[in-house]
Protein backbone atom coordinates (compact mmCIF):
# COMPACT_ATOMS: atom_id res chain seq x y z
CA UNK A 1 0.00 0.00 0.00
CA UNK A 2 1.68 3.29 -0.83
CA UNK A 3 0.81 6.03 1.15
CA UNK A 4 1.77 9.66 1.27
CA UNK A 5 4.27 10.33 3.97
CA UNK A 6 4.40 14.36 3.50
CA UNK A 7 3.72 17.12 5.94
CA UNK A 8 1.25 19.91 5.74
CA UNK A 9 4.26 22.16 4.43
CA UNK A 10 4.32 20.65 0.88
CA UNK A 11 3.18 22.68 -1.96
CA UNK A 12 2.03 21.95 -5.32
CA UNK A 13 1.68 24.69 -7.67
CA UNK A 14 2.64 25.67 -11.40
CA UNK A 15 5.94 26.13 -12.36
CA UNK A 16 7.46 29.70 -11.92
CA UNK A 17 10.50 31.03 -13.90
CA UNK A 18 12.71 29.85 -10.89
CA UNK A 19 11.74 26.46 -11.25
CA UNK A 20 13.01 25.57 -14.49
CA UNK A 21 16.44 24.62 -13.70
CA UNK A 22 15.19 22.31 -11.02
CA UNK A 23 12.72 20.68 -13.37
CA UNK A 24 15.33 20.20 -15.91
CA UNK A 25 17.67 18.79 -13.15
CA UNK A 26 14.18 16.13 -12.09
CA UNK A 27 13.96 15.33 -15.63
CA UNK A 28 18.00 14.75 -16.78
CA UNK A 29 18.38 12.40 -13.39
CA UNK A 30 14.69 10.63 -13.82
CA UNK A 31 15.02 9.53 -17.70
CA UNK A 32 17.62 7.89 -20.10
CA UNK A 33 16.63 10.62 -23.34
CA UNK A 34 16.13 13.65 -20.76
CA UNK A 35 13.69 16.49 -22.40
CA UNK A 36 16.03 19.80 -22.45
CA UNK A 37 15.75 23.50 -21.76
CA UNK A 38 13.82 24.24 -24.92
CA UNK A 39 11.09 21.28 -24.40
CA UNK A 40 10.09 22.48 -21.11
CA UNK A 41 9.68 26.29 -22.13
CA UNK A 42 7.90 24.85 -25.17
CA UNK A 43 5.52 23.25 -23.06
CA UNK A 44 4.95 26.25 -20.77
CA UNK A 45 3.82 28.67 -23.80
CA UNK A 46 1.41 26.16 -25.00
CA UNK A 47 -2.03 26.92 -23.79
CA UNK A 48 -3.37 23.22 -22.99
CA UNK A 49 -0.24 22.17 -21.52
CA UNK A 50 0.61 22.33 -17.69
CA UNK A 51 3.90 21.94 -15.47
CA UNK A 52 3.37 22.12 -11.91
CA UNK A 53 6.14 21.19 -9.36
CA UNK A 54 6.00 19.96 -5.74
CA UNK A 55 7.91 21.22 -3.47
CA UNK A 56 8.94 20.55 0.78
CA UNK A 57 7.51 24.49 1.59
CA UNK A 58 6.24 26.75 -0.13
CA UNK A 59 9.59 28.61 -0.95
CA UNK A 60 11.89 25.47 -1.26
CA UNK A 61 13.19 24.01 -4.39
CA UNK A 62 11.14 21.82 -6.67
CA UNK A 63 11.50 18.48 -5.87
CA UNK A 64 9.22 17.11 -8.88
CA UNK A 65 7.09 17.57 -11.50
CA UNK A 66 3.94 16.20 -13.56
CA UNK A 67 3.16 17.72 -17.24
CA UNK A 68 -0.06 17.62 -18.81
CA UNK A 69 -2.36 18.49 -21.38
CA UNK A 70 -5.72 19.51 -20.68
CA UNK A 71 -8.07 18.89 -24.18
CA UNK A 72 -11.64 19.51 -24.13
CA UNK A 73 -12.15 16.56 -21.71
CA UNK A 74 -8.98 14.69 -21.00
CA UNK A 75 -6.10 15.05 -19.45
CA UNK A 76 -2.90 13.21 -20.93
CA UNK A 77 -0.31 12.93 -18.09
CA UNK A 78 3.56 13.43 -20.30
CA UNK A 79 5.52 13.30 -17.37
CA UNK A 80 5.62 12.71 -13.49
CA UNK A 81 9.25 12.95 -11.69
CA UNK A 82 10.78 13.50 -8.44
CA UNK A 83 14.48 13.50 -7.93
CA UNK A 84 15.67 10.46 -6.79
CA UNK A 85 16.76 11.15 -3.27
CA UNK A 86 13.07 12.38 -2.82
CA UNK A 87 11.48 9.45 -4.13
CA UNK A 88 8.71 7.18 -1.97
CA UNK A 89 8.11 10.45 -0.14
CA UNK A 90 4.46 10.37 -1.41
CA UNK A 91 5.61 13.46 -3.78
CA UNK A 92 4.40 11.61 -7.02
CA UNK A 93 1.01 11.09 -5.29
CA UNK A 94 0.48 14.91 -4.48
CA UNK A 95 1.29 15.73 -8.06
CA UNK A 96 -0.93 13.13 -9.02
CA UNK A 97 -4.13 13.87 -6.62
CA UNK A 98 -3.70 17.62 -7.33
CA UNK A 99 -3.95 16.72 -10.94
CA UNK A 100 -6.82 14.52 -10.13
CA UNK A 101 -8.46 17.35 -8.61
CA UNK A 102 -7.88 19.72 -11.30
CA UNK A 103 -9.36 17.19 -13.53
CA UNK A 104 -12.77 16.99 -11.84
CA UNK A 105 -13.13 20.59 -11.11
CA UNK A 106 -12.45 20.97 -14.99
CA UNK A 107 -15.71 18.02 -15.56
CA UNK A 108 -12.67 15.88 -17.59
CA UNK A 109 -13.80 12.34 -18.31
CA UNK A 110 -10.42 11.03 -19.16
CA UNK A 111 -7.23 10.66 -17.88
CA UNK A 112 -4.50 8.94 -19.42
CA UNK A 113 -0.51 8.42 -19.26
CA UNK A 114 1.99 5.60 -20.67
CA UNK A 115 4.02 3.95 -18.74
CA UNK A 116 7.13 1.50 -19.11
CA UNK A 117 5.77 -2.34 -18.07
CA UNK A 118 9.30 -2.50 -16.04
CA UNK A 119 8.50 0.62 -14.15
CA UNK A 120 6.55 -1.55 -11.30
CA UNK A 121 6.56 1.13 -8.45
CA UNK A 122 4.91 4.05 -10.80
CA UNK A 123 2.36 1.37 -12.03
CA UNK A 124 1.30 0.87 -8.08
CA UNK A 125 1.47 4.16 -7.74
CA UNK A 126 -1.38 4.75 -10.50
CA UNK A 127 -3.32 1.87 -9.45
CA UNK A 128 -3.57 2.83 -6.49
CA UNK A 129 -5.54 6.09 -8.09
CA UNK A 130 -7.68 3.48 -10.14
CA UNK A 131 -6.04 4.23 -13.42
CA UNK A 132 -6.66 0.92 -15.60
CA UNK A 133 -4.21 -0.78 -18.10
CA UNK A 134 -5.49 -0.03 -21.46
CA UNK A 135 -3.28 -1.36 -23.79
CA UNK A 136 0.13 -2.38 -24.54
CA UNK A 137 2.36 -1.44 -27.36
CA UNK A 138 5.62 0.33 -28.41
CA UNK A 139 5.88 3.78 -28.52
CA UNK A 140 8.51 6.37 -29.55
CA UNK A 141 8.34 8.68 -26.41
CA UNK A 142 11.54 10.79 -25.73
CA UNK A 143 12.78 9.90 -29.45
CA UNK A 144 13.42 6.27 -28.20
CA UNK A 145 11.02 3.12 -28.43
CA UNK A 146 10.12 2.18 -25.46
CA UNK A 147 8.11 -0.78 -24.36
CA UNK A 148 4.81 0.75 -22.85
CA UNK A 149 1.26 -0.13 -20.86
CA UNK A 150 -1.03 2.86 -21.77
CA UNK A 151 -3.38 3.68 -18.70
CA UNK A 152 -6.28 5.30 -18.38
CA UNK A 153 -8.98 6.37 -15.03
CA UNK A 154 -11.88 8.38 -15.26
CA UNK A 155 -12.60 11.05 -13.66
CA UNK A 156 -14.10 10.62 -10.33
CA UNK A 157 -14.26 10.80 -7.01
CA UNK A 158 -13.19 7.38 -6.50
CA UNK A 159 -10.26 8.24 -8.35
CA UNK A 160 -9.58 11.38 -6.53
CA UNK A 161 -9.16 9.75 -3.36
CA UNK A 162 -7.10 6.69 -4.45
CA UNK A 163 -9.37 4.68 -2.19
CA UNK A 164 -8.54 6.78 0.32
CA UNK A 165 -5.07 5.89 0.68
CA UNK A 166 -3.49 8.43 -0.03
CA UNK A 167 -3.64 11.87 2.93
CA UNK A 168 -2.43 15.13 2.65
């Protein structure tokens, strides 16, 4: 059972100029094909897209991030990191449940997000918010195939609370 192990001080909000460098640190030490400089500032122009980082208080460093889109009513989830010294410190789940909440305030019916079969402890970790396997396949994410499980929750309640596992 993965629960979140944070204190009230965390804070999850969208990334602010001084955050870049921090996500694009979470990003070259989470993946093998890292997503530079350029991709991230990209992302923050475009109007569907979304990068919020977590961080221990509200005026620490970012310690993680998720990327989004938001399209009429889904939500594709491109990215969720947290720098590895930070890791099973329920950071991924506060990105995740704020994203969650975002999604039902915004009446989205769909979430989805790939994820590599071998990465066991992220595929908990979205179970555990009732996302579903959906399908299995290759994909070319981060320029690289990759061997994939595409998952997918709707939006709900149910999935908000990740069975009420996860507290914060």
């Amino acid at each position: 059972m993965i629960r979140e192990r944070l204190t009230t001080g965390v804070h999850v909000g969208p990334m602010l100029d001084r955050d870049l460098d921090a996500v694009v640190e979470v990003e070259r030490v989470s993946f093998k094909t890292p997503w530079g400089r350029d991709v991230f500032l990209e992302e923050a122009a475009r109007e569907w897209a979304h990068i919020w980082v977590v961080r221990a208080s509200e005026e620490g460093p970012a310690v993680g991030f998720i990327n989004f889109w938001l399209v009429r009513d889904e939500i594709h989830i491109l990215n969720v990191a947290v720098l590895p010294e930070e890791r099973r410190k329920g950071y991924a789940a506060r990105l995740i449940r704020q994203t969650l909440t975002f999604a039902w305030e915004h009446k989205v019916r769909y979430l989805t997000l790939e994820v590599r079969r071998s990465n066991q402890g992220a595929i908990k970790l979205y179970k555990s918010f009732d996302f579903k396997p959906s399908g299995f396949g290759r994909t070319t994410t981060r320029t690289t195939p990759r061997t994939r499980s595409s998952c997918s929750s709707p939006s709900s309640p149910r999935a908000l609370d990740g069975r009420a596992r996860h507290r914060g």
